[in-house]
N, C-alpha and C. Protein backbone atom coordinates (compact mmCIF):
# COMPACT_ATOMS: atom_id res chain seq x y z
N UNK A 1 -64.76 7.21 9.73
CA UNK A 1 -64.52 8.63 9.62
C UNK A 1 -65.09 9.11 8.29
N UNK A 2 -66.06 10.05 8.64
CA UNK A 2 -66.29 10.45 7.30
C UNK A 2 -65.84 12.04 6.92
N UNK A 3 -65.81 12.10 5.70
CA UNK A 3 -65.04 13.60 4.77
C UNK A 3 -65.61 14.55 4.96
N UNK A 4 -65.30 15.54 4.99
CA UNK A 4 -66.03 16.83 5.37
C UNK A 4 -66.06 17.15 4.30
N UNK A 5 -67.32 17.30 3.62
CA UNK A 5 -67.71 17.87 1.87
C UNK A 5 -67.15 18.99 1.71
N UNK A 6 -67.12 20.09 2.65
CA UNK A 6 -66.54 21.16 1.92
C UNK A 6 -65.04 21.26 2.03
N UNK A 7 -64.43 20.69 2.78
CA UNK A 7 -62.94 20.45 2.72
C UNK A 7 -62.30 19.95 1.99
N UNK A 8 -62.67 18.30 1.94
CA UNK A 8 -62.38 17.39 1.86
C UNK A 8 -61.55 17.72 -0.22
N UNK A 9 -62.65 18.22 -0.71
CA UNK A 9 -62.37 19.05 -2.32
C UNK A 9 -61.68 19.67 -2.33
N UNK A 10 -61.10 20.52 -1.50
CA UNK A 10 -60.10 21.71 -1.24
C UNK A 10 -58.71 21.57 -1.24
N UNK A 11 -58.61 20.00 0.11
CA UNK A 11 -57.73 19.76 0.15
C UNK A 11 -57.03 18.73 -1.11
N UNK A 12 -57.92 18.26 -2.08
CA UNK A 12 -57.77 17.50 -3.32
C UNK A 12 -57.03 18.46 -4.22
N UNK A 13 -57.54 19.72 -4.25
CA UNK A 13 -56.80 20.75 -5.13
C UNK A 13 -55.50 21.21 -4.63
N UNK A 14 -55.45 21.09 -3.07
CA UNK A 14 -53.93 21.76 -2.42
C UNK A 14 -53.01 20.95 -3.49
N UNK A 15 -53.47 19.30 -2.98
CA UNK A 15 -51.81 18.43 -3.72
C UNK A 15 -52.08 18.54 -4.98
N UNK A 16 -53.08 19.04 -5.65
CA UNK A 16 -52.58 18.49 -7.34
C UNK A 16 -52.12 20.05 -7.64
N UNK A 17 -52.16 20.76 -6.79
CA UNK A 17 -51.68 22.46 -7.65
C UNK A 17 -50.16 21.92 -6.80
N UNK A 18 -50.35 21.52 -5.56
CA UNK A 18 -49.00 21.62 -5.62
C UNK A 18 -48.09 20.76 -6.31
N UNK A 19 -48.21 19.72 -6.84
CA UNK A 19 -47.50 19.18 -7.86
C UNK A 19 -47.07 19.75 -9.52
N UNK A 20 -47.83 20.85 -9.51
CA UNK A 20 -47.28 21.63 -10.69
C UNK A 20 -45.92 22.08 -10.55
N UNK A 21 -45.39 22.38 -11.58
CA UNK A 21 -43.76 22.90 -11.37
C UNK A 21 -43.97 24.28 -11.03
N UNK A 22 -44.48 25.15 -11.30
CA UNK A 22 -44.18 26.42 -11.32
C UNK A 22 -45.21 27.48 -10.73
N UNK A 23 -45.57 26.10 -9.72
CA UNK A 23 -46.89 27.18 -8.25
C UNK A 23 -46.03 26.65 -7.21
N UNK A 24 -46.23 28.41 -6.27
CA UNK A 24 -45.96 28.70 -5.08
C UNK A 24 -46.52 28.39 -4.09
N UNK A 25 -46.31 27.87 -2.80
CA UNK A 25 -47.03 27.73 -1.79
C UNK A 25 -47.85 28.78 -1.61
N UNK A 26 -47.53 29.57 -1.93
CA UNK A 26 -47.89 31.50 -1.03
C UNK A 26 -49.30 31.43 -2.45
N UNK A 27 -48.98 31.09 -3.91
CA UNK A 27 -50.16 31.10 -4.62
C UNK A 27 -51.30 29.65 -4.36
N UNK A 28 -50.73 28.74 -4.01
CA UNK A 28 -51.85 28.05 -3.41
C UNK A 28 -52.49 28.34 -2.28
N UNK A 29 -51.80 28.65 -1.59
CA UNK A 29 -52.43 28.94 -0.35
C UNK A 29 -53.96 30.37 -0.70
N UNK A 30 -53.76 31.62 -1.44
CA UNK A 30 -54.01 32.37 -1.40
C UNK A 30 -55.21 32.22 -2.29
N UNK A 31 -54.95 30.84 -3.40
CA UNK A 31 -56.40 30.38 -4.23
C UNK A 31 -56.73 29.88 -3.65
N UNK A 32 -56.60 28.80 -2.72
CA UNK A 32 -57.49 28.19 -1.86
C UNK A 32 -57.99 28.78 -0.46
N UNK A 33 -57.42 30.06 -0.08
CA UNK A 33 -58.39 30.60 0.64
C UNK A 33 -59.61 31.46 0.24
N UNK A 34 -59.54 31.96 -0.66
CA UNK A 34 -60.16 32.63 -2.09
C UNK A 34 -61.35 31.48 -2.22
N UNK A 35 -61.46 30.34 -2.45
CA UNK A 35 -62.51 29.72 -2.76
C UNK A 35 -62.99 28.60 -1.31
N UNK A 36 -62.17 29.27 0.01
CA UNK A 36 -62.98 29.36 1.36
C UNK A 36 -61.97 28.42 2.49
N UNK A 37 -60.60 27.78 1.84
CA UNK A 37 -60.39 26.99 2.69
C UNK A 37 -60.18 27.41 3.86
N UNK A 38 -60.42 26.89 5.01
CA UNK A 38 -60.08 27.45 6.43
C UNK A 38 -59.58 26.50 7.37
N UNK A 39 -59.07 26.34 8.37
CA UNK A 39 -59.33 25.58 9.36
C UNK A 39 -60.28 24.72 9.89
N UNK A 40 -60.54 24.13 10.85
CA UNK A 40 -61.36 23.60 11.13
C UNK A 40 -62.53 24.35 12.06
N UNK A 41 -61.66 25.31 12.82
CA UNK A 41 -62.05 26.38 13.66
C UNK A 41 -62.50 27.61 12.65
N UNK A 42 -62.61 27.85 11.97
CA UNK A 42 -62.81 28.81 10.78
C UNK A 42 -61.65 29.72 10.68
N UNK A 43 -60.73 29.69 11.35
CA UNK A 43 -59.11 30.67 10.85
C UNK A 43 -58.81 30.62 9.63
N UNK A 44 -57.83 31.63 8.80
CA UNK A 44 -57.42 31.63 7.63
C UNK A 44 -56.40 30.43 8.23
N UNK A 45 -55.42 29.58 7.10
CA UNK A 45 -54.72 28.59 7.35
C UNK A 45 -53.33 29.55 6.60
N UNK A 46 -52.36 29.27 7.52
CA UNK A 46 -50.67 29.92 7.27
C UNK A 46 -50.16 29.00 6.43
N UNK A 47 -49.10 29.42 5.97
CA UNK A 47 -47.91 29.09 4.99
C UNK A 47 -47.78 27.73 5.71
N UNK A 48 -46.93 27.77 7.34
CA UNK A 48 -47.09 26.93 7.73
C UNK A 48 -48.13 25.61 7.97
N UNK A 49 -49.51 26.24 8.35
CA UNK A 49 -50.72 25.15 8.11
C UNK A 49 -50.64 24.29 6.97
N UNK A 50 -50.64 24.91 5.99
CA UNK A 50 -50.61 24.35 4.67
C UNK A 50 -49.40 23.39 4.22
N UNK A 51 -48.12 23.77 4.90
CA UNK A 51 -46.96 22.75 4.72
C UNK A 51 -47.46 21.64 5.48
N UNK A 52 -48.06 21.72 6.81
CA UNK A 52 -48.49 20.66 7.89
C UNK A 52 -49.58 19.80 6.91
N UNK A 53 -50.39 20.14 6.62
CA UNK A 53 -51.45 19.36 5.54
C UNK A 53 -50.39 18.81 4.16
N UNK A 54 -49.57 19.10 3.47
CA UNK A 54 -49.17 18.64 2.22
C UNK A 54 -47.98 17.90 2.68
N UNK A 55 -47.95 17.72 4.10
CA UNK A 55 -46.95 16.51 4.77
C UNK A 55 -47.41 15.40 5.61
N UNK A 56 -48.83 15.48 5.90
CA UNK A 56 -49.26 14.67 6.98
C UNK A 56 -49.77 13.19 5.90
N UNK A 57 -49.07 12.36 6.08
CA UNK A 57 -50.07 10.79 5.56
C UNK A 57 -51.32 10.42 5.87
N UNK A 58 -51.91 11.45 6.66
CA UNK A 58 -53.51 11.02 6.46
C UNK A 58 -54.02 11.65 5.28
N UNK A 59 -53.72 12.21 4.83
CA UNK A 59 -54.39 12.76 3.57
C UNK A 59 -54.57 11.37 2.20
N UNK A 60 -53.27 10.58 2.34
CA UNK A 60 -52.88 9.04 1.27
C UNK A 60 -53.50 8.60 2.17
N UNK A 61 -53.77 8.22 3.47
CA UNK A 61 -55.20 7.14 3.56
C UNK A 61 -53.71 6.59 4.94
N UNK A 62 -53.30 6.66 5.30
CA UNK A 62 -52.42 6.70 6.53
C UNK A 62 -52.49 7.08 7.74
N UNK A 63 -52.06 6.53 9.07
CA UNK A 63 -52.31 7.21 10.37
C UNK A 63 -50.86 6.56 11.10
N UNK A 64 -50.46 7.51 11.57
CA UNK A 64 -49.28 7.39 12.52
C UNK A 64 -49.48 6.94 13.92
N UNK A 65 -49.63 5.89 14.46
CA UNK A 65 -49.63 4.94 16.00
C UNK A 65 -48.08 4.62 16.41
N UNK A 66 -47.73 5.70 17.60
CA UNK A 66 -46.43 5.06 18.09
C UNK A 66 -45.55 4.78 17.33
N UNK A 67 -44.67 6.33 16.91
CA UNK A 67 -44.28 6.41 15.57
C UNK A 67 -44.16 5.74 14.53
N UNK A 68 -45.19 4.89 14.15
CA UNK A 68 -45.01 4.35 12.53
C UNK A 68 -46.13 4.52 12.24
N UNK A 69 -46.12 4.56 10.79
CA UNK A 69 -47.46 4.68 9.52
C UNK A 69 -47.91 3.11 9.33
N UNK A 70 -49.43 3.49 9.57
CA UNK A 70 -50.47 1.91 9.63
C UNK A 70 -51.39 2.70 8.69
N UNK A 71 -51.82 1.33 7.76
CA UNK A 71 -52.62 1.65 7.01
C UNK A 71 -54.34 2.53 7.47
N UNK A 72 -55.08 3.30 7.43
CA UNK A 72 -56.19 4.01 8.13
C UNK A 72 -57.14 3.06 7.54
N UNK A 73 -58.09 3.56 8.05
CA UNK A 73 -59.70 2.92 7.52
C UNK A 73 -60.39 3.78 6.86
N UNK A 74 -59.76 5.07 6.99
CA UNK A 74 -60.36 6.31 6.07
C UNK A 74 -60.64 6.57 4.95
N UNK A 75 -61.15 7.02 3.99
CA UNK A 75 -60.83 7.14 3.10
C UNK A 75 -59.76 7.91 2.38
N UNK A 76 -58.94 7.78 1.75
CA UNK A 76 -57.65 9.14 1.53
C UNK A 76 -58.39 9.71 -0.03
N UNK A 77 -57.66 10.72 0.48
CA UNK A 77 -58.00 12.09 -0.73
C UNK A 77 -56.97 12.13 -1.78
N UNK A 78 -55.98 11.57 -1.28
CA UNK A 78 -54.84 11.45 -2.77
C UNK A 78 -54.09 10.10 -2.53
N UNK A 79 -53.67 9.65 -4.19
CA UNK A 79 -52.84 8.56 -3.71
C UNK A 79 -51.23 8.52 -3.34
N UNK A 80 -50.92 7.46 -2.91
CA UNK A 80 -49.76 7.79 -2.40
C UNK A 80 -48.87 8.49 -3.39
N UNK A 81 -48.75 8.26 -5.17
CA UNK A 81 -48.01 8.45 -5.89
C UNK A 81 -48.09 10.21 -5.94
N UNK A 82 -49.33 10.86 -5.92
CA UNK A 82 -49.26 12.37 -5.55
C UNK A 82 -48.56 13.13 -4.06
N UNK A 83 -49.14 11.92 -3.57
CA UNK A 83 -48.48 12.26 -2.14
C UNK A 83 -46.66 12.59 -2.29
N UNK A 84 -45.92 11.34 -2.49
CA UNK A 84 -44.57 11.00 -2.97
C UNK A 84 -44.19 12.18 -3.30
N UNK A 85 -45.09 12.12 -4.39
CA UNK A 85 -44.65 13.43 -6.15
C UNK A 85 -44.19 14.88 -4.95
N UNK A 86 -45.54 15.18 -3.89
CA UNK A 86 -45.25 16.17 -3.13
C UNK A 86 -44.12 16.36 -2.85
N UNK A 87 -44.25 15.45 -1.51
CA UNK A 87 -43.01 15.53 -0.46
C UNK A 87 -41.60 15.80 -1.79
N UNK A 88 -41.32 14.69 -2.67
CA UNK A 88 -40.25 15.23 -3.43
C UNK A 88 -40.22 17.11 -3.72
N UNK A 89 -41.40 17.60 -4.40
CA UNK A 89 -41.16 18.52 -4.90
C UNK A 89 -40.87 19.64 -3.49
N UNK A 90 -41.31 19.36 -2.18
CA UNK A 90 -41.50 20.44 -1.07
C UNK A 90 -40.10 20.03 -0.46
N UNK A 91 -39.08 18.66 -0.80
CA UNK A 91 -37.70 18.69 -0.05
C UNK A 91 -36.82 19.20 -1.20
N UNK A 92 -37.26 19.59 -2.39
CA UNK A 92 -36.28 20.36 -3.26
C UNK A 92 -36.77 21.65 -3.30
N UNK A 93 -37.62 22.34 -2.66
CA UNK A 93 -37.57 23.90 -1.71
C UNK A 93 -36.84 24.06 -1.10
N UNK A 94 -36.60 23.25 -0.28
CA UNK A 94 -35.73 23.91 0.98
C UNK A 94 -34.53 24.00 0.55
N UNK A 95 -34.24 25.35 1.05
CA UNK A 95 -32.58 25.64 0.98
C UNK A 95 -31.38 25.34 2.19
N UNK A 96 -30.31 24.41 1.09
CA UNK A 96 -29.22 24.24 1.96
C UNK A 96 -28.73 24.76 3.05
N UNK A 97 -28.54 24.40 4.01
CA UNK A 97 -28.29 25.52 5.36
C UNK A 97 -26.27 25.79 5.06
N UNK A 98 -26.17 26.94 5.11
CA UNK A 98 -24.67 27.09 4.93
C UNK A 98 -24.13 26.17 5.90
């Protein structure tokens, strides 16, 4: 599998902005459509899209077969420790359900 050059950079910037403390999904999302990210289909990508990408393990070099994570042959775009760093910072967003 090879990287799609113009993505592939884009999505390198999603996880490291989102690992900052004090950026918004809604401001990443809105710089990285700003400097072209899209879909694959050329759509703008939603709040939601963008949670789906900064949660999926193929991005750390991962692929899900019959629900479990196997190592890919891909190359990954971040390592797992950014990956981690994510998911921590995107399950201390969510708010408690009363």
């Amino acid at each position: 599998m090879e990287l799609d050059p113009v993505r592939a950079p884009l999505i390198k910037k999603v996880f490291r902005m989102a690992t900052k403390v004090r950026t918004s999904l809604r401001k990443v999302l809105a710089e990285l459509t700003e400097k072209g990210l899209v879909s694959r289909t050329g759509s703008p990508i939603s709040i939601s899209g963008l949670f789906k990408i900064l949660t999926n393990p193929f991005y750390m070099g991962m692929v899900c077969y019959n629900g479990e994570l196997h190592q890919g042959t891909h190359e990954p775009l971040v390592t797992p420790a950014v990956f981690t760093h994510v998911q921590e910072r995107l399950k201390g967003r969510r708010k408690n359900p009363r």
